[in-house]
N, C-alpha and C. Protein backbone atom coordinates (compact mmCIF):
# COMPACT_ATOMS: atom_id res chain seq x y z
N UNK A 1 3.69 -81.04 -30.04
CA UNK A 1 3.10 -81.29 -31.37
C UNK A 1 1.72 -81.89 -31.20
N UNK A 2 1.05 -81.30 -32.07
CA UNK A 2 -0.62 -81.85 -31.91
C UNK A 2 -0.62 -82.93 -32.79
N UNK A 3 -1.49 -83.67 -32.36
CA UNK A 3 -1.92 -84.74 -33.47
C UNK A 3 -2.34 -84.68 -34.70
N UNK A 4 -3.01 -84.99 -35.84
CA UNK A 4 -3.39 -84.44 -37.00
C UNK A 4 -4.36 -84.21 -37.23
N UNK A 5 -5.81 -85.14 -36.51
CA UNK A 5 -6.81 -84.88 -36.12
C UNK A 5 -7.52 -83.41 -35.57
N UNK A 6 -6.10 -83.66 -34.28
CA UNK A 6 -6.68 -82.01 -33.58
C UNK A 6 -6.13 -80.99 -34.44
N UNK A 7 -5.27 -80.88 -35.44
CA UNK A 7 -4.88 -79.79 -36.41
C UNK A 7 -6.18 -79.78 -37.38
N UNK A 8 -6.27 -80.63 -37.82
CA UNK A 8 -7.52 -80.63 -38.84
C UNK A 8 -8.66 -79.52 -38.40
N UNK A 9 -9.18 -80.11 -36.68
CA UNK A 9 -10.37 -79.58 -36.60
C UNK A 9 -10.08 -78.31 -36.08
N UNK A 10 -9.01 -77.60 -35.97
CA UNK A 10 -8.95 -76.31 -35.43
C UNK A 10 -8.47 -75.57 -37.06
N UNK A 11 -8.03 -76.20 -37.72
CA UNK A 11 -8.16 -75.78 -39.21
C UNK A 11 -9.20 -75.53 -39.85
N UNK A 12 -10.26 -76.22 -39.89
CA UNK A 12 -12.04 -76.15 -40.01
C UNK A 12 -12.30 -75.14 -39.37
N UNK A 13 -12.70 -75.38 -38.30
CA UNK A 13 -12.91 -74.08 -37.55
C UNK A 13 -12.04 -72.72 -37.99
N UNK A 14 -11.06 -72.48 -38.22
CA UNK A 14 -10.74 -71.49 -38.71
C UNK A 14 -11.10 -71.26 -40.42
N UNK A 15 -11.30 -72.23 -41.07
CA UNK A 15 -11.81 -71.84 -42.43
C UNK A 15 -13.12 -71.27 -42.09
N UNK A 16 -14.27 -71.88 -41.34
CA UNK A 16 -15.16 -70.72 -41.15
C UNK A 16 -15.91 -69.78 -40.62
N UNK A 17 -14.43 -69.10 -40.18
CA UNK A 17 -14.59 -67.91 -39.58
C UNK A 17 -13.94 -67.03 -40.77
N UNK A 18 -12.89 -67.47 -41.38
CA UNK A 18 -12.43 -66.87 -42.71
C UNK A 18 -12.18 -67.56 -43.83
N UNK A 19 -12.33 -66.87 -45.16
CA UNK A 19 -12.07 -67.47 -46.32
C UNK A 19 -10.88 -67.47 -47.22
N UNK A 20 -9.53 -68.18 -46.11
CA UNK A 20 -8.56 -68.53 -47.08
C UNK A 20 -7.78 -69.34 -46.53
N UNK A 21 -7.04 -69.92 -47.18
CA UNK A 21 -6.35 -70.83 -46.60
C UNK A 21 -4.63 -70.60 -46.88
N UNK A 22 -4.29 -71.29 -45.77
CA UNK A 22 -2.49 -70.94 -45.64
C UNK A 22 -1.95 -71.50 -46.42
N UNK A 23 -0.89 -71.29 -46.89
CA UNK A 23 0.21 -71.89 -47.62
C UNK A 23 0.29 -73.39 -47.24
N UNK A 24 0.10 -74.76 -47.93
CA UNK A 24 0.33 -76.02 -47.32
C UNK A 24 -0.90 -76.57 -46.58
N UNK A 25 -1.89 -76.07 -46.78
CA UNK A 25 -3.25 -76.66 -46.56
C UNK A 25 -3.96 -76.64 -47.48
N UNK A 26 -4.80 -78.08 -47.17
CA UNK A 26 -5.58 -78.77 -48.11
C UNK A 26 -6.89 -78.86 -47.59
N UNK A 27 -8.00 -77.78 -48.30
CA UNK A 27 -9.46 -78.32 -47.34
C UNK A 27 -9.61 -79.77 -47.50
């Protein structure tokens, strides 16, 4: 399990490369 930090910033990074977000995420 990753920390929440490192989820965050690989979440960012994937918002912009694309424009949508998953089910249960919050920009």
């Amino acid at each position: 399990m990753m920390n929440i930090g490192d989820v965050n910033n690989l979440i960012n990074d994937d918002l912009r490369e694309i424009d949508w977000i998953p089910d249960g995420y919050i920009k």
